[in-house]
Protein backbone atom coordinates (compact mmCIF):
# COMPACT_ATOMS: atom_id res chain seq x y z
CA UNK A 1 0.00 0.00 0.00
CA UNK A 2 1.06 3.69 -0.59
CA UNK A 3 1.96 5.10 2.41
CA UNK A 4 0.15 8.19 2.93
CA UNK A 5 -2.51 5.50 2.28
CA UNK A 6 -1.80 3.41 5.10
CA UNK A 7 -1.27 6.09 7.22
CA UNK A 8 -4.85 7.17 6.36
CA UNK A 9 -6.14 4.02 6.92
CA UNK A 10 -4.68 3.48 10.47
CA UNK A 11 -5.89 6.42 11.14
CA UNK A 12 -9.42 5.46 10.46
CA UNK A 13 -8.80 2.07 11.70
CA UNK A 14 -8.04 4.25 15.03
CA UNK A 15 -11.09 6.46 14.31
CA UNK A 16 -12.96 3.63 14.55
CA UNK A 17 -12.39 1.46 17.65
CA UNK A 18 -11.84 4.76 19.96
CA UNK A 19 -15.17 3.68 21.80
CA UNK A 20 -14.16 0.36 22.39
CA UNK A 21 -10.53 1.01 23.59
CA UNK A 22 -12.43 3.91 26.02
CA UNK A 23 -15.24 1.72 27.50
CA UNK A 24 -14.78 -1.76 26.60
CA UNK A 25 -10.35 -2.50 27.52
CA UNK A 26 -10.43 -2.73 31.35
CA UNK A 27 -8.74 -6.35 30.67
CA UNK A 28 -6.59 -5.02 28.38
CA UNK A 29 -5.49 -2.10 30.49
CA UNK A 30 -5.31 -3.87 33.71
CA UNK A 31 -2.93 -6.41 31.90
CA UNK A 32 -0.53 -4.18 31.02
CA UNK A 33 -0.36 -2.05 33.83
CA UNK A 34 3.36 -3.65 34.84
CA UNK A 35 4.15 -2.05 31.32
CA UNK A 36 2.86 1.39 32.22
CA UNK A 37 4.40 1.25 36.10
CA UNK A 38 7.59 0.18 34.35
CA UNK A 39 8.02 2.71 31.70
CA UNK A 40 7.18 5.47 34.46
CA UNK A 41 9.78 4.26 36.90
CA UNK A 42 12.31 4.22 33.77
CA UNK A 43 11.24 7.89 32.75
CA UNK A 44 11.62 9.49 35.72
CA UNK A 45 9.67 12.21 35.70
CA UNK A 46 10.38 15.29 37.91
CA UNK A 47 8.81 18.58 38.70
CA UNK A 48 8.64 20.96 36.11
CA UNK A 49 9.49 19.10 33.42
CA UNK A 50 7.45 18.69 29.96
CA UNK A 51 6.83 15.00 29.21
CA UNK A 52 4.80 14.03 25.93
CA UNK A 53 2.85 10.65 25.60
CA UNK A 54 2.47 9.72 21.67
CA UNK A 55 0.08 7.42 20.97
CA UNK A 56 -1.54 7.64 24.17
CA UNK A 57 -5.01 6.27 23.20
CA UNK A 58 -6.79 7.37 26.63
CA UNK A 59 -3.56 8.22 28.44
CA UNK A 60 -3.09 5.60 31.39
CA UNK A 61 0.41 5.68 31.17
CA UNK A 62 1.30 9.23 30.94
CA UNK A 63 -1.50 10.07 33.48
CA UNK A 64 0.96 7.61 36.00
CA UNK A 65 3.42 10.76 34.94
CA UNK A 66 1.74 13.53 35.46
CA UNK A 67 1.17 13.74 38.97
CA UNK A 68 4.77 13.30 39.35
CA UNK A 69 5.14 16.66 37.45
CA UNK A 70 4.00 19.12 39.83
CA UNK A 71 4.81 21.56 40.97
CA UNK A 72 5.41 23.81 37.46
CA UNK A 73 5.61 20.68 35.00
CA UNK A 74 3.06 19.12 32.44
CA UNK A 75 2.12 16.14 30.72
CA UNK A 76 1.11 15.88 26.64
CA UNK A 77 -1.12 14.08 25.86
CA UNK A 78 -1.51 12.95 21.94
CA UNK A 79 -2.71 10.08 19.57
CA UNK A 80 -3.16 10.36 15.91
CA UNK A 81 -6.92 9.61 16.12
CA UNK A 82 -8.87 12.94 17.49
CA UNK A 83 -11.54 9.98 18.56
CA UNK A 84 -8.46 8.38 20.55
CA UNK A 85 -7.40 12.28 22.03
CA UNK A 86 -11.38 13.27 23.25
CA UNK A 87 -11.23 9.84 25.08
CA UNK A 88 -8.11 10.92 26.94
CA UNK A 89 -9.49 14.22 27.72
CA UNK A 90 -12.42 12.68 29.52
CA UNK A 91 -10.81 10.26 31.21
CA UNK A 92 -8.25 12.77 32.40
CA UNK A 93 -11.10 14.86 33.71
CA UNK A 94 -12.84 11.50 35.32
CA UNK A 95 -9.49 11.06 37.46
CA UNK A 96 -9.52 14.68 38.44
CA UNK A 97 -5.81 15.33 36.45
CA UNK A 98 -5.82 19.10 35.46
CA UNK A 99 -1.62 19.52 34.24
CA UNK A 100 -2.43 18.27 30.81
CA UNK A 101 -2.49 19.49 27.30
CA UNK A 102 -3.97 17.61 24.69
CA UNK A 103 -3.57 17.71 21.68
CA UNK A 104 -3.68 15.33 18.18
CA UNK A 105 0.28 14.21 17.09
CA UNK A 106 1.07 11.71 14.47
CA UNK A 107 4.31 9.34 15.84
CA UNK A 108 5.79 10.82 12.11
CA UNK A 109 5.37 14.49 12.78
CA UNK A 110 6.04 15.72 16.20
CA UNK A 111 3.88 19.55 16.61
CA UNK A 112 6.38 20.48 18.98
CA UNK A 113 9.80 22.84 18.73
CA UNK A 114 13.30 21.82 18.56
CA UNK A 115 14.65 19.84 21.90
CA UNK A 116 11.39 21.22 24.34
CA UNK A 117 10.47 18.38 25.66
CA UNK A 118 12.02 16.48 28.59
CA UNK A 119 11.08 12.92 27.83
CA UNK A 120 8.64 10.27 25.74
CA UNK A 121 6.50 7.83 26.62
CA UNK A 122 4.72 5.44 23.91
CA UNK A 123 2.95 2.55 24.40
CA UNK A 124 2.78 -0.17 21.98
CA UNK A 125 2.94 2.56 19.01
CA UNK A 126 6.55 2.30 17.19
CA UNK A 127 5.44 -0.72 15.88
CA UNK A 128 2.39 0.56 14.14
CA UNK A 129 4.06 3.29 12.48
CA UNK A 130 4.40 3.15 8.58
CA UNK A 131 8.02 4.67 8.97
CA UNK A 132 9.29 3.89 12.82
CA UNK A 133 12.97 5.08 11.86
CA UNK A 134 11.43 8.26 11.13
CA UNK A 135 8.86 8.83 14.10
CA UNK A 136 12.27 7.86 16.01
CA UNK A 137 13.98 10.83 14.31
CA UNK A 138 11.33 13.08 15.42
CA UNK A 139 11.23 11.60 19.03
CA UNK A 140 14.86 12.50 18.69
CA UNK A 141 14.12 16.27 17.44
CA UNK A 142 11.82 17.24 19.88
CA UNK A 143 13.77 16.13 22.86
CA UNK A 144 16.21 18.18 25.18
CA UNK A 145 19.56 16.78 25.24
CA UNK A 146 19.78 14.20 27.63
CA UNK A 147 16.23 13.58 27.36
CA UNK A 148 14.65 9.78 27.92
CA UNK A 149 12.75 7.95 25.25
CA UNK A 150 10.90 5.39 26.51
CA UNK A 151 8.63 3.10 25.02
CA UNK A 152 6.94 -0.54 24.96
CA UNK A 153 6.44 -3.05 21.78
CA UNK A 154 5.35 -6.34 21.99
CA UNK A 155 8.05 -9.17 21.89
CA UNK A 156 7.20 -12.36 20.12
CA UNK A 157 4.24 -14.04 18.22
CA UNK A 158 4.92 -17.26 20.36
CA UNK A 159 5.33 -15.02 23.51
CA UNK A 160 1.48 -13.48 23.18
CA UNK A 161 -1.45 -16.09 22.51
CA UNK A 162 -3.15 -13.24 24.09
CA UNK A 163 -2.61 -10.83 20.53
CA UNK A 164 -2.13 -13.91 18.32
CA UNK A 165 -4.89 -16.58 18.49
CA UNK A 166 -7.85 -14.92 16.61
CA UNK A 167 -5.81 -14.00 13.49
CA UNK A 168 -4.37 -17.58 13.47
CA UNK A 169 -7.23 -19.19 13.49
CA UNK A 170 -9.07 -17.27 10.71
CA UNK A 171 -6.01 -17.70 8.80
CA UNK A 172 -6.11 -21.42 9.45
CA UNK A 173 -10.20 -21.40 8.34
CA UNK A 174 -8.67 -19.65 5.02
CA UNK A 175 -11.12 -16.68 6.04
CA UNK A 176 -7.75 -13.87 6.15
CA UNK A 177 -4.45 -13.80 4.55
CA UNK A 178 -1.33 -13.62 6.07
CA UNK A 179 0.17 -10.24 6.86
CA UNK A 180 3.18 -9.37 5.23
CA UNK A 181 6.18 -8.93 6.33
CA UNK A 182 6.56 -5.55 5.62
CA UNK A 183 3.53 -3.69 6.98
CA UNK A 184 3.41 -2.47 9.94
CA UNK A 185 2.11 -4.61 12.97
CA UNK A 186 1.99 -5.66 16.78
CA UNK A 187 5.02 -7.64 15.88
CA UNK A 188 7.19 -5.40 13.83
CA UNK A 189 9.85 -4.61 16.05
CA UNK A 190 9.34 -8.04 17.76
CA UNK A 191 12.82 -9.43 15.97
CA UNK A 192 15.71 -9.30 18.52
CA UNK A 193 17.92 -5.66 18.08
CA UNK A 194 15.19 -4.17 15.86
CA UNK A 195 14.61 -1.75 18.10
CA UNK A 196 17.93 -0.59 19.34
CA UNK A 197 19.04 -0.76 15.37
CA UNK A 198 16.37 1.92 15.01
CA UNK A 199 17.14 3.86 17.89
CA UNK A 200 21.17 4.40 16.72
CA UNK A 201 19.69 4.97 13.20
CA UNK A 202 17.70 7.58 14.52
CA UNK A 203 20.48 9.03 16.54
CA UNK A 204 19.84 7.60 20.30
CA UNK A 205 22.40 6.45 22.66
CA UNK A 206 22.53 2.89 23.08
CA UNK A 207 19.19 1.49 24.03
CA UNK A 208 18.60 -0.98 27.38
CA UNK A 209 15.91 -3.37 26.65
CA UNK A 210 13.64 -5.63 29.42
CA UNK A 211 10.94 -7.81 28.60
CA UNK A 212 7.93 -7.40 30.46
CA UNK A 213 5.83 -10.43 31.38
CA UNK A 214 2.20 -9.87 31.69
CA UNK A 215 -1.47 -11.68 32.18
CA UNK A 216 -4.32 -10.94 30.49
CA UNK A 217 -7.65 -11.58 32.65
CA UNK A 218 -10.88 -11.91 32.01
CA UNK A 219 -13.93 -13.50 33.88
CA UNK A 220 -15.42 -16.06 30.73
CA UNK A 221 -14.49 -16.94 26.99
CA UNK A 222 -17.28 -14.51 26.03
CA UNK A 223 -15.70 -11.43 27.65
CA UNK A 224 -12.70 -12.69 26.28
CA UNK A 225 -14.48 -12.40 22.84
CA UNK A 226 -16.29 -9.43 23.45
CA UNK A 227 -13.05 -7.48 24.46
CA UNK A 228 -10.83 -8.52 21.09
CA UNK A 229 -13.85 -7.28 19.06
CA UNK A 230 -13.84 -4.06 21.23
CA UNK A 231 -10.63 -3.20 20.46
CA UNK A 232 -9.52 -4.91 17.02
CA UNK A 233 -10.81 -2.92 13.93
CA UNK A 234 -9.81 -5.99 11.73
CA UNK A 235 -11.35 -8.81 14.30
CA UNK A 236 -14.70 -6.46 13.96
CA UNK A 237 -14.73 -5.82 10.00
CA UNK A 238 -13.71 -9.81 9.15
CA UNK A 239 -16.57 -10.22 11.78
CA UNK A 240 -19.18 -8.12 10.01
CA UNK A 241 -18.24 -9.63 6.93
CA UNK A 242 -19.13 -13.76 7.67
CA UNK A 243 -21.87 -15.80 7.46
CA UNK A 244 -23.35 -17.49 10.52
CA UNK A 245 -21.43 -20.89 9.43
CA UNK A 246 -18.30 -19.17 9.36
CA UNK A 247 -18.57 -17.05 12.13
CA UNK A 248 -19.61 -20.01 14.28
CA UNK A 249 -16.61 -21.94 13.08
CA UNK A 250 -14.40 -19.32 14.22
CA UNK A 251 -15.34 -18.70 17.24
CA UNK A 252 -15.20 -22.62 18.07
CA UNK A 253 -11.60 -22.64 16.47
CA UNK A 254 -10.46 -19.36 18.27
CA UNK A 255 -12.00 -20.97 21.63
CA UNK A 256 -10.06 -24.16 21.24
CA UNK A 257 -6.79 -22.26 20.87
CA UNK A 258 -7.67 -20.46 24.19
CA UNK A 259 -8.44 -23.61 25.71
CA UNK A 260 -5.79 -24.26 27.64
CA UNK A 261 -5.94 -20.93 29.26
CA UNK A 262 -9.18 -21.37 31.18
CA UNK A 263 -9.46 -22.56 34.44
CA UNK A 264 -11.78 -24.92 35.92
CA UNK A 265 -14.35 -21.84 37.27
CA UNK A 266 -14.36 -20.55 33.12
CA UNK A 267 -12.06 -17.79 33.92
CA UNK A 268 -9.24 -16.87 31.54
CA UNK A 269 -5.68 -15.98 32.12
CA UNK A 270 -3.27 -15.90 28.67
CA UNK A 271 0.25 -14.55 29.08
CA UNK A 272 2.00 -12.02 26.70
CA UNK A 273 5.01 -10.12 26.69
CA UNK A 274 6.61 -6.33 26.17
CA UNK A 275 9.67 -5.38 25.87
CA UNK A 276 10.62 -2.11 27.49
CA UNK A 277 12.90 -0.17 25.95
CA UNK A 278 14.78 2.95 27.14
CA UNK A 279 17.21 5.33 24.98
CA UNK A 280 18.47 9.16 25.81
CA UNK A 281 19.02 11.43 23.07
């Protein structure tokens, strides 16, 4: 695909599951709060200081920074979906968080000045971006010398059932293709020194990397199901677009793959793992 085409697409793809990832990822967020705690403990944040949070989608993880900001400092809050950025706002508002500026950044194209910003979180974002070693180049712009970059991607395929079993198993039903290689993904910085390659491309110091283990958790299969198709634009259009046979079949073949994940009350518990990553420019 072009990619000021994929970029528009992700962007609608974004657009599109805001409401899910605002009301419907509790299991989601609650398994990878050791990935925000971690990345906030790395950071460091300290009063006064600007800190910006790309790809925020409702801001749990630089809301974990911003209290740590005061007196005189702020927090940035940005996504590239404006859907993604309203969510943050009212969540911010919910937890009573006032030293926050939102506003709506693409991971490519930083709206902020030459090296004015203190540090960077993001979340699970790098990977998604249609030119990482660039949005890593901007990270690297916008930050004060010195400054802290860090961020979260997903490790492994083998090392997240949790991300990986409903697009294997419509693959396996022949009802989705495989993804390429070269789009961007959940596991496109996955490979081992992907990341730090990108970081000294883009002009970091040599980056530490820690993988984070984590649990997903949630009560039955069916929340299970109901939370993927909250927050997975492709789950929900493949979804829309089956007949009853088919859609049956998958969820039978997606439930057998999660099998061995729920325990004898129905409850479900399915590991995955981060890898935290921090860099300084």
């Amino acid at each position: 695909m072009d990619p000021e085409a994929e970029r528009a697409a992700s962007r609608e793809r974004w657009e599109s599951v805001a409401a899910g990832w605002e009301s419907g990822a509790d299991a989601f967020y609650d398994g990878a709060l050791p990935v925000s705690h971690w990345m906030v403990d790395r950071l460091q944040p300290q009063p006064g200081q600007t800190i910006l949070e790309l790809a925020a989608g409702r801001g749990d993880v630089g809301f974990l920074a911003a209290e740590l900001l005061h007196p005189g400092g702020k927090l940035i809050s940005s996504d590239g979906a404006e859907a993604m950025v309203e969510a943050a706002r009212r969540r911010a508002a919910q937890l009573g968080i006032d030293n926050v500026e939102f506003k709506p950044i693409d991971l490519e194209w930083i709206d902020a000045k030459l090296a004015t910003i203190d540090g960077i979180l993001c979340r699970f974002g790098y990977m998604l971006a249609v030119d990482p070693e660039h949005a890593l180049r901007e990270a690297r712009r916008v930050l004060r010398p010195g400054g802290r970059l860090v961020i979260a991607v997903w490790d492994v395929p083998e090392a997240n059932p949790w991300l990986t079993v409903f697009a294997a198993a419509a693959r396996d039903l022949g009802l989705a293709p495989p993804p390429s290689p070269d789009e961007p993904g959940p596991f496109s910085l996955s490979a081992r020194g992907a990341v730090d390659e990108l970081l000294q491309d883009a002009g970091f110091d040599t980056p530490s990397v820690e993988p984070i283990d984590l649990i997903f958790r949630t009560p039955t299969l069916d929340a299970l199901w109901e939370t993927q198709r909250a927050l997975s634009a492709m789950m929900r259009t493949l979804l829309d677009g089956l007949s009853p046979a088919d859609h049956y079949k998958l969820r039978e073949a997606a439930e057998g793959r999660w099998a061995p994940y729920v325990a004898s009350d129905g409850s479900v518990a399915i590991p995955g793992r981060a890898l935290g990553v921090v860099a300084e420019a």
